[in-house]
PDB file of N, CA and C in Angstrom:
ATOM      1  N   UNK A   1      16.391  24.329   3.391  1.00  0.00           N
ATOM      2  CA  UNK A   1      15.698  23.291   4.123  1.00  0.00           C
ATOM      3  C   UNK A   1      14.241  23.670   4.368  1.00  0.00           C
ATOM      4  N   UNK A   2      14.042  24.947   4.672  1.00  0.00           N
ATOM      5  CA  UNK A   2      12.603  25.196   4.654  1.00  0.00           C
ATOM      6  C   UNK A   2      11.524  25.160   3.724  1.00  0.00           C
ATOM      7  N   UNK A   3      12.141  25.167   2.007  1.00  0.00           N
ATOM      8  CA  UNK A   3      11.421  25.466   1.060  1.00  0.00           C
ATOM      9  C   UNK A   3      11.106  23.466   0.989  1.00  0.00           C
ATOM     10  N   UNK A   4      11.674  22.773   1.262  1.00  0.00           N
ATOM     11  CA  UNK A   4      12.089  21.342   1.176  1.00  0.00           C
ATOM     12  C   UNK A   4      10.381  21.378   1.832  1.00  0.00           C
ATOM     13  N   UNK A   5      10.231  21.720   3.641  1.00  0.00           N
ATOM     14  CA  UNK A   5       9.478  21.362   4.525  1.00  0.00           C
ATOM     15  C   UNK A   5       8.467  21.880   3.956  1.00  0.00           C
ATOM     16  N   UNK A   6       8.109  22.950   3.099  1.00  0.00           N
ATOM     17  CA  UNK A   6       7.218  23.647   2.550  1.00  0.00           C
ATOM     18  C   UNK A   6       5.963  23.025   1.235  1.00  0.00           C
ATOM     19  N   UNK A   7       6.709  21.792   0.802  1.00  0.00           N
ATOM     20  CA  UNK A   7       6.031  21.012  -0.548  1.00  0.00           C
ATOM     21  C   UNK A   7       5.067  20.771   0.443  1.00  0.00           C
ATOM     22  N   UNK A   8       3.930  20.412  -0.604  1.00  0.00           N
ATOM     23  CA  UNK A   8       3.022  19.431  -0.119  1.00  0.00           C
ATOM     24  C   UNK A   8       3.255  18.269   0.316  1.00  0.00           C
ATOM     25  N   UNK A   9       3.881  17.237  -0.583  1.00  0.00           N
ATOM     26  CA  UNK A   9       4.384  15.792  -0.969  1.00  0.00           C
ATOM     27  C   UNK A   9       4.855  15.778   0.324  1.00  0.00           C
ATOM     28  N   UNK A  10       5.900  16.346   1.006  1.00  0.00           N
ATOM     29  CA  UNK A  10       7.248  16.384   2.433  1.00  0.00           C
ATOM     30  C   UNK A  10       6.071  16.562   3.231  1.00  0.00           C
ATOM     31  N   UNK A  11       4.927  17.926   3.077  1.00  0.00           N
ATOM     32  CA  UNK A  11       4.827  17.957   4.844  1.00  0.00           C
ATOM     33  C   UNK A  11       3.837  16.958   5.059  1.00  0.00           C
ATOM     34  N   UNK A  12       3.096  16.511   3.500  1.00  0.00           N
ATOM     35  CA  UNK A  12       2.150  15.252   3.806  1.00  0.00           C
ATOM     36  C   UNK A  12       2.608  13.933   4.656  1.00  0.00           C
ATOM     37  N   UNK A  13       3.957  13.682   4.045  1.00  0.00           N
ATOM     38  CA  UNK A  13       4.364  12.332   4.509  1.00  0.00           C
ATOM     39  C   UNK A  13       4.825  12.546   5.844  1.00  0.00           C
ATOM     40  N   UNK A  14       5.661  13.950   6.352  1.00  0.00           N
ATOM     41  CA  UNK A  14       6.257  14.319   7.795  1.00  0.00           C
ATOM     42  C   UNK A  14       4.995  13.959   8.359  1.00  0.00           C
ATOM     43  N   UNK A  15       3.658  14.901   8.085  1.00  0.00           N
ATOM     44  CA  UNK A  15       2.418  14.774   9.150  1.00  0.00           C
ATOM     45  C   UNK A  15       2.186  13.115   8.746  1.00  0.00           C
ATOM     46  N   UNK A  16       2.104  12.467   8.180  1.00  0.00           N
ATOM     47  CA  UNK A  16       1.692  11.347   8.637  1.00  0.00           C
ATOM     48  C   UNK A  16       2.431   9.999   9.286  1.00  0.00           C
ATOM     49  N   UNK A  17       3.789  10.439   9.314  1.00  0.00           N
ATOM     50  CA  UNK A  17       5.102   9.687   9.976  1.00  0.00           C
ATOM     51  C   UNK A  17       4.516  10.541  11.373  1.00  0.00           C
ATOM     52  N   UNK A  18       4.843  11.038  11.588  1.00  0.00           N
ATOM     53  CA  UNK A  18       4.964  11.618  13.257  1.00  0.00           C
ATOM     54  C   UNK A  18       3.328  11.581  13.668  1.00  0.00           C
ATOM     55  N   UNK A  19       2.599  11.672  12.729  1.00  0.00           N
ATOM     56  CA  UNK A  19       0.718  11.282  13.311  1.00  0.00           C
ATOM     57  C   UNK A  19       0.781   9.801  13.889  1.00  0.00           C
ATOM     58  N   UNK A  20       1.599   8.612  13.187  1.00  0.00           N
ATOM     59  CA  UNK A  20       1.628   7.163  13.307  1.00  0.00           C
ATOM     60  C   UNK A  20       2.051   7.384  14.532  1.00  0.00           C
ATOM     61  N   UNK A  21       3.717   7.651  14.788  1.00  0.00           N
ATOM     62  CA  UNK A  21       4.296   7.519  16.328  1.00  0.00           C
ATOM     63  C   UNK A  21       3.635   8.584  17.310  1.00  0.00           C
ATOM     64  N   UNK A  22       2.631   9.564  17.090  1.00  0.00           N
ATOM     65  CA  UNK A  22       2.027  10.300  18.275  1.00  0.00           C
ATOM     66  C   UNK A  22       0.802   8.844  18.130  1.00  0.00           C
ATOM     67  N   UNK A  23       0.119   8.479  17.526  1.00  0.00           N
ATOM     68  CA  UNK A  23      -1.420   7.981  17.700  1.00  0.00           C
ATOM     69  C   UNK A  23      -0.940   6.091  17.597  1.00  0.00           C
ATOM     70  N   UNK A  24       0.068   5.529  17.469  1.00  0.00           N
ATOM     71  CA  UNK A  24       0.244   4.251  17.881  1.00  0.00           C
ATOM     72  C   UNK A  24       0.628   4.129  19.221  1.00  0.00           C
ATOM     73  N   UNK A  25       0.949   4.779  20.258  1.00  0.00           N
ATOM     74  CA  UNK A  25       0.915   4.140  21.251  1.00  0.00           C
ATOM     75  C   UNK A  25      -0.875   4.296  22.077  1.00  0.00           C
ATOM     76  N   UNK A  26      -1.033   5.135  21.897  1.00  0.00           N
ATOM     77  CA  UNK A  26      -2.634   5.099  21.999  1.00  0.00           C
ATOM     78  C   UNK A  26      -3.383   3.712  22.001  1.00  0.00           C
ATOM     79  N   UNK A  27      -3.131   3.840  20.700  1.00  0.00           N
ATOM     80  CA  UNK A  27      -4.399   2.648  20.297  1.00  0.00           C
ATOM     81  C   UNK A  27      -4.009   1.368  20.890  1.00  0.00           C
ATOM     82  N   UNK A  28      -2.475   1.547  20.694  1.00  0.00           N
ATOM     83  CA  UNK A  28      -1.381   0.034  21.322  1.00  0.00           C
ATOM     84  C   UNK A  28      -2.158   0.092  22.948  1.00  0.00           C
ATOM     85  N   UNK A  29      -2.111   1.038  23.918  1.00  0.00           N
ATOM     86  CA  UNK A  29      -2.764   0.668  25.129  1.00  0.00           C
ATOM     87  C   UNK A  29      -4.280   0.796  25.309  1.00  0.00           C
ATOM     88  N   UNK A  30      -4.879   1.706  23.983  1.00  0.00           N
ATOM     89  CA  UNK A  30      -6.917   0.405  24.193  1.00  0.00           C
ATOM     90  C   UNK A  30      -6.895  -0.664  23.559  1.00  0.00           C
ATOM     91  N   UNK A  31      -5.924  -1.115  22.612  1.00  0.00           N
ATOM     92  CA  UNK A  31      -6.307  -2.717  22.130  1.00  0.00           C
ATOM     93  C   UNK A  31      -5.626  -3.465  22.726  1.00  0.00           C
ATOM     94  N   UNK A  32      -4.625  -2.899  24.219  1.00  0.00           N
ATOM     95  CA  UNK A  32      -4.245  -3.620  25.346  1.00  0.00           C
ATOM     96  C   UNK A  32      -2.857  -4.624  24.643  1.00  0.00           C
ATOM     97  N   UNK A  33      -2.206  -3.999  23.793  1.00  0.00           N
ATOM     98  CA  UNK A  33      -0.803  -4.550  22.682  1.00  0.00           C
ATOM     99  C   UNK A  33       0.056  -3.196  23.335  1.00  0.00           C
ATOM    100  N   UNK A  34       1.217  -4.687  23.706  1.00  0.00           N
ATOM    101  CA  UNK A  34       2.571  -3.552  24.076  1.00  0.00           C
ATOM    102  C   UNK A  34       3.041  -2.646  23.468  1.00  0.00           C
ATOM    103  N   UNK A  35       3.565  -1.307  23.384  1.00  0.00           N
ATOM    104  CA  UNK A  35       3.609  -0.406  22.424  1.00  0.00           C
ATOM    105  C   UNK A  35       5.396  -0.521  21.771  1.00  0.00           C
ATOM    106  N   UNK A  36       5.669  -1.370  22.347  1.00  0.00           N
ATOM    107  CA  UNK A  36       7.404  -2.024  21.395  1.00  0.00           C
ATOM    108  C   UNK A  36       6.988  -2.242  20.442  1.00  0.00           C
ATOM    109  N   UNK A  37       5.744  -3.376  20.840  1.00  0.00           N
ATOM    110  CA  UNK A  37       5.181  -4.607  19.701  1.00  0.00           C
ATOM    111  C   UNK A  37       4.725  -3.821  18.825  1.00  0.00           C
ATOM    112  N   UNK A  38       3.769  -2.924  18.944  1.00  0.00           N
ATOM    113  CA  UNK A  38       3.456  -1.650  17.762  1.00  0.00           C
ATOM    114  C   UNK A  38       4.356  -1.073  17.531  1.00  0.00           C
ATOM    115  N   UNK A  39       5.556  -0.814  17.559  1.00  0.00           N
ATOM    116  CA  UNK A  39       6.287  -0.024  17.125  1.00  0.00           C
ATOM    117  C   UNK A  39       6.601  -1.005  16.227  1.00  0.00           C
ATOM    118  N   UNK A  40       7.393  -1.997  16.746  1.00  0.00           N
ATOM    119  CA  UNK A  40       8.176  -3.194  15.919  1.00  0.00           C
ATOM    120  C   UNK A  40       7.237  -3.370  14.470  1.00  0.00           C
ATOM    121  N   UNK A  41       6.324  -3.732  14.994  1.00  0.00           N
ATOM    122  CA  UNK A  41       5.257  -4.130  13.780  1.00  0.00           C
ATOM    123  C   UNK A  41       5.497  -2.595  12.472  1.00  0.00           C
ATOM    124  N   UNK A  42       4.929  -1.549  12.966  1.00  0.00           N
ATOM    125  CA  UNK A  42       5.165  -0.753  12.127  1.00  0.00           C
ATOM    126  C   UNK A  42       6.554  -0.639  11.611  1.00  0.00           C
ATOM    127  N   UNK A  43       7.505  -0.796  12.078  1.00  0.00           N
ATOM    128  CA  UNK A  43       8.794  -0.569  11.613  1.00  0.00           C
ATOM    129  C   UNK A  43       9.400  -2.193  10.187  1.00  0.00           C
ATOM    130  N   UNK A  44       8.736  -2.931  10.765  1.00  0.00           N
ATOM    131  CA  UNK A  44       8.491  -4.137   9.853  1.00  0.00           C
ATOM    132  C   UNK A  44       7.979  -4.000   8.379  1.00  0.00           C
ATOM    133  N   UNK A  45       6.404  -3.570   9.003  1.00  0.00           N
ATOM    134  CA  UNK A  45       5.764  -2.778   7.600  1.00  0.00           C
ATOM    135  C   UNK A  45       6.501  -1.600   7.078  1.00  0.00           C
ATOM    136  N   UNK A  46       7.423  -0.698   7.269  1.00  0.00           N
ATOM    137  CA  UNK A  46       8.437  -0.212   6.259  1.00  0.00           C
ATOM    138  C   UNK A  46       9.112  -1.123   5.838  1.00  0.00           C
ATOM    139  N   UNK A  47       9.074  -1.551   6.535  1.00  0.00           N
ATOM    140  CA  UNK A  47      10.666  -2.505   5.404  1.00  0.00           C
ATOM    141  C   UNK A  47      10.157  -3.155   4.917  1.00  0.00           C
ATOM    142  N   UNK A  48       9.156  -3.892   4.803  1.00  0.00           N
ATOM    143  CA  UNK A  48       8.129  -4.963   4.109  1.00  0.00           C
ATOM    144  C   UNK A  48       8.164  -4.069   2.445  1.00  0.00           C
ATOM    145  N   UNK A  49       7.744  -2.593   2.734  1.00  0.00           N
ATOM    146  CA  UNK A  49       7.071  -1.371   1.865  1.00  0.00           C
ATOM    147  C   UNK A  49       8.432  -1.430   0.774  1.00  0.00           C
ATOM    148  N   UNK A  50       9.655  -1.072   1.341  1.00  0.00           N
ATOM    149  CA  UNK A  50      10.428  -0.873   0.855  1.00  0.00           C
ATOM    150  C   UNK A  50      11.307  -1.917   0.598  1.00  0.00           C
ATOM    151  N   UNK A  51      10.806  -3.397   0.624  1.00  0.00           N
ATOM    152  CA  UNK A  51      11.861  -4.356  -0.300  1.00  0.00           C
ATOM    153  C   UNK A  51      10.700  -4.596  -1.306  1.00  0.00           C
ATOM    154  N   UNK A  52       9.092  -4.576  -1.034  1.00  0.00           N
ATOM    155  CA  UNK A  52       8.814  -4.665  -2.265  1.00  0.00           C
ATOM    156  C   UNK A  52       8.991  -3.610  -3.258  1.00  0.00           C
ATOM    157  N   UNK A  53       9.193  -2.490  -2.885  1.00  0.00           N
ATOM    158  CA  UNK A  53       9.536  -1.552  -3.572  1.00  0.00           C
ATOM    159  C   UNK A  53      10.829  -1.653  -4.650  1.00  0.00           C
ATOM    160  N   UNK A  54      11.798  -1.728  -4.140  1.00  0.00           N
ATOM    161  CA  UNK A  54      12.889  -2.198  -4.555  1.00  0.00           C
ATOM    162  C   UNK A  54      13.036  -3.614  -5.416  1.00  0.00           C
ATOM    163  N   UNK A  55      11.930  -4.704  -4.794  1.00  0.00           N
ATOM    164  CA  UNK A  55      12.050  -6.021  -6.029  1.00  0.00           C
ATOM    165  C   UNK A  55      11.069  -5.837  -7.081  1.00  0.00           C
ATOM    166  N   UNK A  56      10.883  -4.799  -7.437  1.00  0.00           N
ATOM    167  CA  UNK A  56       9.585  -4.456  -8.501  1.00  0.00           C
ATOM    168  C   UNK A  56       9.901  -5.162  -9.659  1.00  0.00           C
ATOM    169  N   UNK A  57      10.936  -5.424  -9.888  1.00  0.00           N
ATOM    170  CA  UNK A  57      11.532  -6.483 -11.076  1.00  0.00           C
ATOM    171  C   UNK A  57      12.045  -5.705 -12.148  1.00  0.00           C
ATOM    172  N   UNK A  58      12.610  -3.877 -11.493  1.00  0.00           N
ATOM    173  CA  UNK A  58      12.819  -3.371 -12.582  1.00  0.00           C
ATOM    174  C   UNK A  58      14.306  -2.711 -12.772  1.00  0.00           C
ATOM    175  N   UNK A  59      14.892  -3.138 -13.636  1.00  0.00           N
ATOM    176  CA  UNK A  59      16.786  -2.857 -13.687  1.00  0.00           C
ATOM    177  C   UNK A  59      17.343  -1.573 -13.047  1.00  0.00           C
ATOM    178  N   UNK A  60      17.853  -1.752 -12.008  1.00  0.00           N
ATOM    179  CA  UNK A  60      18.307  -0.045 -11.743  1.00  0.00           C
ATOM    180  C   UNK A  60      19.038   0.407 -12.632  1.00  0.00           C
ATOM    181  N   UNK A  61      19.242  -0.024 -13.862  1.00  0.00           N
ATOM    182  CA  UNK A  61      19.857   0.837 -14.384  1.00  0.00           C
ATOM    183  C   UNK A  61      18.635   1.893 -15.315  1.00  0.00           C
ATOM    184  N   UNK A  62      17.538   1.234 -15.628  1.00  0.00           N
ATOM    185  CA  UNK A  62      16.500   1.746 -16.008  1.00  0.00           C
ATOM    186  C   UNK A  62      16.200   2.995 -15.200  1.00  0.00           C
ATOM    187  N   UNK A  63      16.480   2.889 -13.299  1.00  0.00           N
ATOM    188  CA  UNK A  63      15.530   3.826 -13.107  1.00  0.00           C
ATOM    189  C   UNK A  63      16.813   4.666 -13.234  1.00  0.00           C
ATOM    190  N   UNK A  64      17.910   4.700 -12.998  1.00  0.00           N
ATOM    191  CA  UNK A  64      19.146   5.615 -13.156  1.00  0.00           C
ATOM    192  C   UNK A  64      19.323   6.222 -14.364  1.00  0.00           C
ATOM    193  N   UNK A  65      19.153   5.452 -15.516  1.00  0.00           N
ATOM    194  CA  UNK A  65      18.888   6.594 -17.034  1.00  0.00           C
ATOM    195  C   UNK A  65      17.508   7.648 -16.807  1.00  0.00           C
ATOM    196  N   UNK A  66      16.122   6.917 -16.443  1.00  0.00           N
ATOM    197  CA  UNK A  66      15.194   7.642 -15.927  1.00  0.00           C
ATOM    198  C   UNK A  66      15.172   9.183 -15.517  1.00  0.00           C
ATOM    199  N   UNK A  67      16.174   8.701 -14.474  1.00  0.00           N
ATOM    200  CA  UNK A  67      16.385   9.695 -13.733  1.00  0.00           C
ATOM    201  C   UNK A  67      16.950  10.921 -14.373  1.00  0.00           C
ATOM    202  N   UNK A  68      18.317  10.313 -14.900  1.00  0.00           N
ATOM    203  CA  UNK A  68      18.920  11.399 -15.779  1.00  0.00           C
ATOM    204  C   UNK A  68      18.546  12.216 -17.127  1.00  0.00           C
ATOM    205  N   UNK A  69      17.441  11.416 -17.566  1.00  0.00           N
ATOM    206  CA  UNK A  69      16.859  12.066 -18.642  1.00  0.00           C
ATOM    207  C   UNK A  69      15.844  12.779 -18.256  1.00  0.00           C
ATOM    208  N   UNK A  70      14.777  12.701 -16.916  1.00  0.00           N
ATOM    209  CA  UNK A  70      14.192  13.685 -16.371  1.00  0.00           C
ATOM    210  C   UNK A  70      14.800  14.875 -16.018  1.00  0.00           C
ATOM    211  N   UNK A  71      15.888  14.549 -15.221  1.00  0.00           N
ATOM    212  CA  UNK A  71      17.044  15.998 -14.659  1.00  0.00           C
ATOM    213  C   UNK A  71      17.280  16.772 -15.873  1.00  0.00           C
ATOM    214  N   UNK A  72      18.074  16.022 -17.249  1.00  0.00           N
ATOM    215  CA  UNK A  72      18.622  16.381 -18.422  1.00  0.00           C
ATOM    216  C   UNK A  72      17.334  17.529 -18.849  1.00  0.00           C
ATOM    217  N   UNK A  73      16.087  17.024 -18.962  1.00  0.00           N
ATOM    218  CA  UNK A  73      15.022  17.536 -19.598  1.00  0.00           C
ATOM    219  C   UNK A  73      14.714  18.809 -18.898  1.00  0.00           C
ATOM    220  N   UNK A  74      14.291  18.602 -17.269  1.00  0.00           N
ATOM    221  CA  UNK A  74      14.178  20.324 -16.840  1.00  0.00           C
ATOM    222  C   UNK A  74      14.873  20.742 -16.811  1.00  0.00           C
ATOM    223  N   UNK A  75      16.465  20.668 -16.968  1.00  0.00           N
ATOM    224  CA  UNK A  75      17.549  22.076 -17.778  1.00  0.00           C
ATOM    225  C   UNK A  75      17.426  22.348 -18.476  1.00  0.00           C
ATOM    226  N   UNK A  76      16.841  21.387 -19.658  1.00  0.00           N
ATOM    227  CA  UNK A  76      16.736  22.055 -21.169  1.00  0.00           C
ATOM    228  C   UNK A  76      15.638  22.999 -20.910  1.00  0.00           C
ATOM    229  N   UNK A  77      14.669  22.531 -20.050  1.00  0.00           N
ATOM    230  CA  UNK A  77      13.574  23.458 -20.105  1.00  0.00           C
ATOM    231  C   UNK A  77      13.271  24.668 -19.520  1.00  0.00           C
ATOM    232  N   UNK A  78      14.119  24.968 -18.220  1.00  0.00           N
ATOM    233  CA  UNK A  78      14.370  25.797 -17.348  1.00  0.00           C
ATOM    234  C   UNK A  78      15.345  26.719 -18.057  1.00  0.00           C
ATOM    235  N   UNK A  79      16.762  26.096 -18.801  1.00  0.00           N
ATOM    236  CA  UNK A  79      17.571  27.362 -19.866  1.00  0.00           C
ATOM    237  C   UNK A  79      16.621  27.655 -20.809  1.00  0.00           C
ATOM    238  N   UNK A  80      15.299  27.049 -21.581  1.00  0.00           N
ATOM    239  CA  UNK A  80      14.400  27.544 -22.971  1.00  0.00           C
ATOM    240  C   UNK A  80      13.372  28.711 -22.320  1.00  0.00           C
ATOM    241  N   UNK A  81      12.968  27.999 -20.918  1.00  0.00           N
ATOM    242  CA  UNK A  81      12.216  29.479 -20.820  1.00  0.00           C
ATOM    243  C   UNK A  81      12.674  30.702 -19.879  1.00  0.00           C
ATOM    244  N   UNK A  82      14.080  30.408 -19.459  1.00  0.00           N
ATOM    245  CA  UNK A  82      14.620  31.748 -19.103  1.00  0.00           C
ATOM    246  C   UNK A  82      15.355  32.823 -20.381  1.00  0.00           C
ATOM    247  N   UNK A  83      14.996  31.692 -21.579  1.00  0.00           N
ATOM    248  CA  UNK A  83      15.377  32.759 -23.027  1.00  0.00           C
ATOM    249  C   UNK A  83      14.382  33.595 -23.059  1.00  0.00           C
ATOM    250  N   UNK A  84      12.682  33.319 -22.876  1.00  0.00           N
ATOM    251  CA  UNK A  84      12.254  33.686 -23.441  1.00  0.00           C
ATOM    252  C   UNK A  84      12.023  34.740 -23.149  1.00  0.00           C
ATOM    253  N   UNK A  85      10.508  35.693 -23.795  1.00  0.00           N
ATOM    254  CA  UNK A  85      10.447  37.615 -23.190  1.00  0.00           C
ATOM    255  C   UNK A  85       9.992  37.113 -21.896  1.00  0.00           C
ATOM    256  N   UNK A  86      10.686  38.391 -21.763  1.00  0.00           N
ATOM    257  CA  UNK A  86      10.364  39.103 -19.723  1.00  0.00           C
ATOM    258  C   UNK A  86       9.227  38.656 -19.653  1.00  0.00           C
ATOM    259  N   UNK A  87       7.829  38.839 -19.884  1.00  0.00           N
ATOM    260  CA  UNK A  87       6.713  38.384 -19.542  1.00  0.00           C
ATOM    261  C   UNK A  87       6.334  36.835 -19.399  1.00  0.00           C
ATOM    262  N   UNK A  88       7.083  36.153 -19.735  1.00  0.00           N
ATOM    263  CA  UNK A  88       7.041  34.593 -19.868  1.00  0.00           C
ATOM    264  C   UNK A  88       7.254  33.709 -18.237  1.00  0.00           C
ATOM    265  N   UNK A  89       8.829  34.879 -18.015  1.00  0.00           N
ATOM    266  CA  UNK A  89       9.544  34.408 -16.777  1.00  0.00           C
ATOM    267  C   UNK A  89       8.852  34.802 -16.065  1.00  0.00           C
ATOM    268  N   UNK A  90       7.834  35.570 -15.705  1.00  0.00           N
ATOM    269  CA  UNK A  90       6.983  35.630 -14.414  1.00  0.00           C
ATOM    270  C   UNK A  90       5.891  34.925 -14.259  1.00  0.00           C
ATOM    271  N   UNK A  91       5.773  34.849 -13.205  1.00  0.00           N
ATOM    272  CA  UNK A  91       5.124  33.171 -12.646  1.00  0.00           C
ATOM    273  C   UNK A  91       3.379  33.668 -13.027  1.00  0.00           C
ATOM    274  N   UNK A  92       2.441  33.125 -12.884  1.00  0.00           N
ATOM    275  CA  UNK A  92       0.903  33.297 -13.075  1.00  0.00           C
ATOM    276  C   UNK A  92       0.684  34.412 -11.946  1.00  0.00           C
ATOM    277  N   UNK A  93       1.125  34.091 -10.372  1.00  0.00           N
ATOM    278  CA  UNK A  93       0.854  34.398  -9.392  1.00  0.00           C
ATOM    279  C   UNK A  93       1.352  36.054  -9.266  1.00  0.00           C
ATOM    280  N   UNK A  94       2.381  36.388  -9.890  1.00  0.00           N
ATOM    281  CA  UNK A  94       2.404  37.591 -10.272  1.00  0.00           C
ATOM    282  C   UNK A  94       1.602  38.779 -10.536  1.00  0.00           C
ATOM    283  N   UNK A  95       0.916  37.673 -11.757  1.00  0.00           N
ATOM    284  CA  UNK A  95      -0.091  38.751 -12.838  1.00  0.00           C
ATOM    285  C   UNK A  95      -1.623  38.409 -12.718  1.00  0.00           C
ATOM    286  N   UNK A  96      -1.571  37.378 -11.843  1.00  0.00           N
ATOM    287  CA  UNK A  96      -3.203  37.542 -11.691  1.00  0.00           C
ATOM    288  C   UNK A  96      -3.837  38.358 -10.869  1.00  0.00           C
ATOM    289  N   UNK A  97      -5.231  38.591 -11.564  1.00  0.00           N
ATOM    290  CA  UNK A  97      -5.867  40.054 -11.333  1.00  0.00           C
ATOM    291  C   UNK A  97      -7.112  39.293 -10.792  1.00  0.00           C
ATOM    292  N   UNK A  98      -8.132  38.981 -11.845  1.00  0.00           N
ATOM    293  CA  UNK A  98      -9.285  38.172 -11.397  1.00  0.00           C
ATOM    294  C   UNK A  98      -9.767  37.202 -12.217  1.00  0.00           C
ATOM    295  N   UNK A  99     -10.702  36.460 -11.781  1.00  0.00           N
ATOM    296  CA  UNK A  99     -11.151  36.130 -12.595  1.00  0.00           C
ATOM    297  C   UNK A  99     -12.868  35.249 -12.769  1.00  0.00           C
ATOM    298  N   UNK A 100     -13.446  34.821 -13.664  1.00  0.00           N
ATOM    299  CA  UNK A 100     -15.017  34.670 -13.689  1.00  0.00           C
ATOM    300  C   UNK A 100     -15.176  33.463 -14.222  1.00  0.00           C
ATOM    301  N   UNK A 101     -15.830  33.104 -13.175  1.00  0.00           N
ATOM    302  CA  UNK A 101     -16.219  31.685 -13.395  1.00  0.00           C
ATOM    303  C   UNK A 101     -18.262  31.458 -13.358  1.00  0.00           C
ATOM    304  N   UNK A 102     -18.191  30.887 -13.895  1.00  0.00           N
ATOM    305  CA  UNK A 102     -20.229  31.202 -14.147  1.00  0.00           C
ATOM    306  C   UNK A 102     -20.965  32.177 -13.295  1.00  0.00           C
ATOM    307  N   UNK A 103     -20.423  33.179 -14.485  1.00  0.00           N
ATOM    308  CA  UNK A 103     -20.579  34.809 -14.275  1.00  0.00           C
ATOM    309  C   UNK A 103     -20.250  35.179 -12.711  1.00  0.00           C
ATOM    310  N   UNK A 104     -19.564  34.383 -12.110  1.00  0.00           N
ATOM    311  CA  UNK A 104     -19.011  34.848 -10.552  1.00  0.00           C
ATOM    312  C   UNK A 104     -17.559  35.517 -10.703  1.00  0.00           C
ATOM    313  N   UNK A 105     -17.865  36.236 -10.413  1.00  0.00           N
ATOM    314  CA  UNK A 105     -16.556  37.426 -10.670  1.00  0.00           C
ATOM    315  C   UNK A 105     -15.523  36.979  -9.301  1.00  0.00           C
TER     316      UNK A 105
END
């Protein structure tokens, strides 16, 4: 669960879900709007987000093969390069030493 909280993508969207419900009741009492009514409203606009999301007009079965041929693909690719030599399987972050960028060392 921690490596989950650790992506970018997760803690971007966590900080900006819990930034909305710390900083909407705020603004809900200087623009003098009940803070239900801001809540409600925002909770609307998800679901607004997520049926257009969902009527995109595109077959779930499309995104369900999608899916499985992405999954299918990083096994193939994850068993091809744990074949390969020892030096392959270690990550960049390992073996980097330095490096020079217009002559800045």
């Amino acid at each position: 669960m921690k490596e989950i909280l650790k992506h970018p993508t997760v803690s971007a969207i966590l900080g900006t879900v819990i930034g909305t419900i710390i900083v909407t009741p705020i603004v809900a009492y200087i623009n003098k709007v009940n803070v239900i009514e801001a809540l409600i409203l925002i909770v609307n606009w998800i679901k607004n987000f997520i049926t257009l999301i969902l009527t995109f007009q595109v077959p779930f079965w499309i995104i369900i093969v999608s899916l499985f041929l992405f999954l299918f693909i990083k096994k193939i690719a994850n068993k091809i390069n744990s074949q390969g030599p020892s030096y392959a399987r270690h990550s960049i972050e390992e073996h980097y030493r330095q490096d020079k960028i217009n002559n800045i060392l």
